[in-house]
Protein backbone atom coordinates (compact mmCIF):
# COMPACT_ATOMS: atom_id res chain seq x y z
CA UNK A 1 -31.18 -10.97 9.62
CA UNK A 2 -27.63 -9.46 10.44
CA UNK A 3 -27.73 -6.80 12.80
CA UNK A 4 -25.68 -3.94 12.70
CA UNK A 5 -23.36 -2.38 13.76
CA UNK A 6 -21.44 -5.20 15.17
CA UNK A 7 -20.07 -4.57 18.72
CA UNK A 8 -17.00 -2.22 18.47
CA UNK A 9 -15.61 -4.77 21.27
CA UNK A 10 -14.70 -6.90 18.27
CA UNK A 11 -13.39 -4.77 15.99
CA UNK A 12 -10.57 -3.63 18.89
CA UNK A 13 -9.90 -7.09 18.65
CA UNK A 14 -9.27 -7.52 14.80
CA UNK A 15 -7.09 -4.72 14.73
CA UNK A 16 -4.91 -5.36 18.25
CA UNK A 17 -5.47 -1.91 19.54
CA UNK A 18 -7.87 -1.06 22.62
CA UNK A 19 -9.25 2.60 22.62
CA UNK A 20 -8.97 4.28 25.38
CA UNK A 21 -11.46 6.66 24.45
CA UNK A 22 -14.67 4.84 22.74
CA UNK A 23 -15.95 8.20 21.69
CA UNK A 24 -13.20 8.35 18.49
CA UNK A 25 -13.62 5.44 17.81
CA UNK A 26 -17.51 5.88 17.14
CA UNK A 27 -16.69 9.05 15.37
CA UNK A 28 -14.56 7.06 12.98
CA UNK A 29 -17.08 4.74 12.25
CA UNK A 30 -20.02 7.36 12.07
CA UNK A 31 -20.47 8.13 8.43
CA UNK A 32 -22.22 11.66 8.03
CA UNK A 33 -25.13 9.74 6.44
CA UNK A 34 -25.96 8.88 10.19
CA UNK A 35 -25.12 12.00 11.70
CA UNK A 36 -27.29 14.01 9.47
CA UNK A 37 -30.20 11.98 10.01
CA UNK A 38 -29.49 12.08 13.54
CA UNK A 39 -29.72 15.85 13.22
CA UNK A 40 -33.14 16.01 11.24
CA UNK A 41 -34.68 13.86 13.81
CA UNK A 42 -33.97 17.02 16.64
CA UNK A 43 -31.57 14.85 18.43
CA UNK A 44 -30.18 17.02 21.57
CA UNK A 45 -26.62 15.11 21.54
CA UNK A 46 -24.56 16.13 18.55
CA UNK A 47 -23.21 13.24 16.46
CA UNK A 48 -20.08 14.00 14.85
CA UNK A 49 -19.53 12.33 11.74
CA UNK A 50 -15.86 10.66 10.60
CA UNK A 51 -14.51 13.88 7.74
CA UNK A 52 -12.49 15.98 9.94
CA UNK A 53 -10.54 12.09 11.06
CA UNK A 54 -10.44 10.88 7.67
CA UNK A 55 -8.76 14.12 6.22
CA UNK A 56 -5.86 13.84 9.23
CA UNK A 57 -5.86 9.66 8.81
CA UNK A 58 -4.60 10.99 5.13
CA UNK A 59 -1.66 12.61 6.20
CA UNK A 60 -0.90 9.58 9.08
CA UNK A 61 -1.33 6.95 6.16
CA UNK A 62 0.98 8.83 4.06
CA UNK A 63 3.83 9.71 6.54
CA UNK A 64 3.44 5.91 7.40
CA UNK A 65 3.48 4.55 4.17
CA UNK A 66 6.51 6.81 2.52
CA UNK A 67 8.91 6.32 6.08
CA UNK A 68 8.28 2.69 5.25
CA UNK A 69 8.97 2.57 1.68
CA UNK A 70 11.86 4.42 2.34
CA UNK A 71 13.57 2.37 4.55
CA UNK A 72 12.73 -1.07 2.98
CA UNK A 73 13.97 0.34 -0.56
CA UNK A 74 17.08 1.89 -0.14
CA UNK A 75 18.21 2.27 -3.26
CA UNK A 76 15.64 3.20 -5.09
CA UNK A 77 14.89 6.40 -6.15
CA UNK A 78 11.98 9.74 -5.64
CA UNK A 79 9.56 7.95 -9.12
CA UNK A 80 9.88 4.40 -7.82
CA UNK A 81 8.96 5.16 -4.20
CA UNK A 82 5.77 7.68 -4.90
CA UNK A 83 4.81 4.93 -7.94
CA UNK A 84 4.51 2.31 -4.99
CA UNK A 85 3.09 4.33 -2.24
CA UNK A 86 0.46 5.51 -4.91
CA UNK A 87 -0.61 2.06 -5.79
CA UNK A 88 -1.16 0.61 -2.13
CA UNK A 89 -2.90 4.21 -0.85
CA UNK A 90 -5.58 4.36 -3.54
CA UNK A 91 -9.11 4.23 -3.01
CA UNK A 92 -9.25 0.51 -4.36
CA UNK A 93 -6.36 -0.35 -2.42
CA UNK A 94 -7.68 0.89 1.42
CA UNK A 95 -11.26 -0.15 0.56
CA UNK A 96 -9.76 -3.85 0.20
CA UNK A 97 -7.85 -3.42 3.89
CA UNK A 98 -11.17 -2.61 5.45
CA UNK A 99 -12.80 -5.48 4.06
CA UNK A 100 -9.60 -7.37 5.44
CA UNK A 101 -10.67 -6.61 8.90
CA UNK A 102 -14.58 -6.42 8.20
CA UNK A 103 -14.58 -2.53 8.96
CA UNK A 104 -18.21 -2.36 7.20
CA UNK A 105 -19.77 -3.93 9.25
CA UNK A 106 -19.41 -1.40 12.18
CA UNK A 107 -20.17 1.34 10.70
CA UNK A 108 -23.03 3.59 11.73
CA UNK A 109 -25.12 4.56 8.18
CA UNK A 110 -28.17 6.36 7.52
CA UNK A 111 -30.72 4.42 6.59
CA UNK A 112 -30.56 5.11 2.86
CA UNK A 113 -26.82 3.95 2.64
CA UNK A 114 -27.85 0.75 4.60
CA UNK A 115 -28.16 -1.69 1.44
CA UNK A 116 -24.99 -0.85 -0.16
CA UNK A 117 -22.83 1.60 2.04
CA UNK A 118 -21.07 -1.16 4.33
CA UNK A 119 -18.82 -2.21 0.94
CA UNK A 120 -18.59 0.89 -0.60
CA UNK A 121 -15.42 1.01 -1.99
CA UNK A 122 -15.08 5.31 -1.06
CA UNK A 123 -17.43 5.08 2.77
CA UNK A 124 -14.60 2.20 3.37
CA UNK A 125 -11.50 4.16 2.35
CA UNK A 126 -12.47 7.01 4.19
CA UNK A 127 -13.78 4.82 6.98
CA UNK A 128 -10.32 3.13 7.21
CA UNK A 129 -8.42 6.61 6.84
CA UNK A 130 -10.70 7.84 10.28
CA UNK A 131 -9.69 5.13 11.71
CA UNK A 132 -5.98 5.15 11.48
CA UNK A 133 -6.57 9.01 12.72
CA UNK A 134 -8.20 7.68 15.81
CA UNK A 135 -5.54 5.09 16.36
CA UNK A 136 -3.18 7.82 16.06
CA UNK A 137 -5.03 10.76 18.31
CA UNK A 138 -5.83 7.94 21.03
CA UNK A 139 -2.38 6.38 21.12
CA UNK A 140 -1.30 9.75 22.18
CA UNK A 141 -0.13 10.92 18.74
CA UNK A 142 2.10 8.20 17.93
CA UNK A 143 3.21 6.64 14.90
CA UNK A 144 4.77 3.63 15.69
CA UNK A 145 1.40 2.47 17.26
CA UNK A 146 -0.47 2.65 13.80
CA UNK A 147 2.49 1.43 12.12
CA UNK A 148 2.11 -1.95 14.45
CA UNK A 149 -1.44 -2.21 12.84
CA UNK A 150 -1.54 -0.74 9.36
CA UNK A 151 2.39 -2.22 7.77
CA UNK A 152 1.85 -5.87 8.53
CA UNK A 153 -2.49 -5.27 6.95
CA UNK A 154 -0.47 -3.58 4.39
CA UNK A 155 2.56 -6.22 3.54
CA UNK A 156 1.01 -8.11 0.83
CA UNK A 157 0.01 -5.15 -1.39
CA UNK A 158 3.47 -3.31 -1.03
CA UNK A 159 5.02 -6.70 -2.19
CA UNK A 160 2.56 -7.03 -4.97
CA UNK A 161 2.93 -3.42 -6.06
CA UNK A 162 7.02 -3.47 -5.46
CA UNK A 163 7.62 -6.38 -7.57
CA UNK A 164 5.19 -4.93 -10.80
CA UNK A 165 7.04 -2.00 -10.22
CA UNK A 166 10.84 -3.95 -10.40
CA UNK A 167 9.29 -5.64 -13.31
CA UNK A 168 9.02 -3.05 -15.64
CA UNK A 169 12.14 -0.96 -14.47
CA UNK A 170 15.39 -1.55 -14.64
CA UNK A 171 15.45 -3.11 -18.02
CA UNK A 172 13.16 0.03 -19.81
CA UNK A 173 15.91 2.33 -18.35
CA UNK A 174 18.78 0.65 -19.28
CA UNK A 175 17.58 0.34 -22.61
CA UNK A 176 16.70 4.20 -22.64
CA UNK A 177 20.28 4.95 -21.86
CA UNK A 178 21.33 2.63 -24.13
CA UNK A 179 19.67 3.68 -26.87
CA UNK A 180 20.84 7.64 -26.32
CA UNK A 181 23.82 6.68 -27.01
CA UNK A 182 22.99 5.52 -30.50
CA UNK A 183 24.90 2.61 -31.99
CA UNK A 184 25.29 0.33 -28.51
CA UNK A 185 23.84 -3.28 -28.68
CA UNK A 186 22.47 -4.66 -25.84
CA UNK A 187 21.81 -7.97 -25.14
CA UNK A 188 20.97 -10.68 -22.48
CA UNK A 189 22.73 -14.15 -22.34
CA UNK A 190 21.33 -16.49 -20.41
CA UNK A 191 24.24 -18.35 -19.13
CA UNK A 192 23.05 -21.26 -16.88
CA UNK A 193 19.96 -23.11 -14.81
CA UNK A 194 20.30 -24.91 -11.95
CA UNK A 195 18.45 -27.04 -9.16
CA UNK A 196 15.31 -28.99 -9.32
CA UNK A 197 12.94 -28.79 -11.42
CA UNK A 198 10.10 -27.22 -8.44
CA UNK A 199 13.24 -24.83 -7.26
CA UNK A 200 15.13 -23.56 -10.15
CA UNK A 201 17.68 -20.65 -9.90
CA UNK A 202 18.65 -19.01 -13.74
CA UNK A 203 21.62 -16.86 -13.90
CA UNK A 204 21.71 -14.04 -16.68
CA UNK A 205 24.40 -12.00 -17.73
CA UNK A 206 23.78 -8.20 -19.66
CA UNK A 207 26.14 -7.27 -22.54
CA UNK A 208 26.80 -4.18 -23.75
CA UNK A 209 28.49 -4.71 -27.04
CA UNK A 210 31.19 -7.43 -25.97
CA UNK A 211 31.66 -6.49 -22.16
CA UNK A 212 29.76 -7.50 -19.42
CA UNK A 213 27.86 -4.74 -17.06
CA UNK A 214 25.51 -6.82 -14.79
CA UNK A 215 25.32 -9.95 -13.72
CA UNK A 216 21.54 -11.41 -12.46
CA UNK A 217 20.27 -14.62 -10.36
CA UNK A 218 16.64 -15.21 -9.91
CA UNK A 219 13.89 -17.95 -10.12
CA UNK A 220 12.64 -17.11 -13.35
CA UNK A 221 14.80 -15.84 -16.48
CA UNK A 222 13.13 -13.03 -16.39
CA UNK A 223 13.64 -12.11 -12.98
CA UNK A 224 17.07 -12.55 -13.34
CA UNK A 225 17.30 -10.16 -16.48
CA UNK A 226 16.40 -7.52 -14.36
CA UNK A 227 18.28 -8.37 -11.84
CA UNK A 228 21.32 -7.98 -14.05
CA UNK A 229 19.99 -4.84 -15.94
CA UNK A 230 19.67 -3.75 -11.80
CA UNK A 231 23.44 -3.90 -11.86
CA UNK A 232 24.06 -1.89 -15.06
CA UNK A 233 21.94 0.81 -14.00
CA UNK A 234 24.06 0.88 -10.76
CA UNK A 235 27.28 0.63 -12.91
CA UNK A 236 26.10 3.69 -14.99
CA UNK A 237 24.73 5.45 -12.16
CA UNK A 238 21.51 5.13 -13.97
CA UNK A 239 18.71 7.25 -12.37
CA UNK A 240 15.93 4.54 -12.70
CA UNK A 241 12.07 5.61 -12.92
CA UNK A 242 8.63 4.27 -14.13
């Protein structure tokens, strides 16, 4: 049989950040499942539980998160950038980056949360909020310490939820605008493929009546159609959202 919690020793190792003070650290993994039964069995030493570090991890994921976004999309605008941050700070979301570094199994749970609390999807967000709080209050209140940790845990979500976003953009608002302005046709000629068959590049142009406004290369046709309609939007000072 496991047993747990598993030394904390460990998890400093996962996430490339020694504590300097093990007490937050075991207040971020204390759920108040533990802490309350700690305090109906008259214990003397108070247990405090992970809340008040979840609610300020919040605000540290957040700031984190949107300085991020901000500087690796520069052109994109207010809609795009909260769509994104949205999708990779939900509940589902931070509940899968604890499970990326095994964060359930160090948790301290009462014993009735014992047979299902340690994947949890909400105990593990909030779990993983605390401890980006402790990170932060231990590193001496500094940002680009959790940043070291949380972007590169982070990478593969923002990329997932960037490109879904890209996908569904820039060709629904070009067509809005078009479309205002009544009679315009808009179409997309596909003007060439080239290179191998395993590393093909397609090159689309976007018409609007008989003149070109964007021009697109990408590795799939329809990457490349929005990387033209991209062009128009910036041609027509187009204020993309989704």
């Amino acid at each position: 049989m496991t047993e747990y919690p598993f030394p904390i020793e460990e998890l400093e190792k996962t996430i490339g950040y020694k504590f300097n003070n093990n007490l937050i650290l075991k207040t971020a993994l204390t759920h108040s499942s533990y802490a309350n039964e700690q305090r109906s069995h008259g214990k003397k030493t108070k247990c405090e539980h992970n809340e008040r570090l979840e609610f300020l991890g919040d605000s540290v994921l957040s700031l984190i998160t949107s300085e991020y976004l901000y500087e690796k999309f520069k052109d994109s605008p207010e809609g795009y950038l909260t769509k994104v941050r949205a999708a990779v700070v939900c509940s589902k979301s931070l509940a899968s980056l604890a499970r990326a570094i095994n964060l359930g199994s160090y948790l301290l749970l009462g014993r009735g949360e014992e047979d299902t609390g340690r994947n949890n999807q909400k105990i593990l967000e909030n779990a993983f909020e605390a401890l980006l709080a402790a990170i932060y209050l231990d590193s001496g209140h500094s940002k680009e310490v959790v940043a070291k940790f949380l972007i590169p845990l982070m990478a593969d979500a923002i990329e997932e939820a960037s490109r879904n976003k890209i996908n569904r953009d820039y060709k629904t608002a070009l067509q809005q605008f078009v479309q205002a302005n009544g009679r315009e046709r808009l179409e997309y000629n596909h003007v060439r493929e080239s290179g191998p068959d395993h590393d093909k590049t397609f090159e689309v142009e976007v018409m609007l009546n008989s003149n070109v406004i964007g021009k697109g290369i990408g590795k799939t046709w329809k990457e490349a159609e929005q990387e033209a309609a991209k062009q128009a939007c910036i041609l027509f000072d187009i204020k993309w959202d989704i």
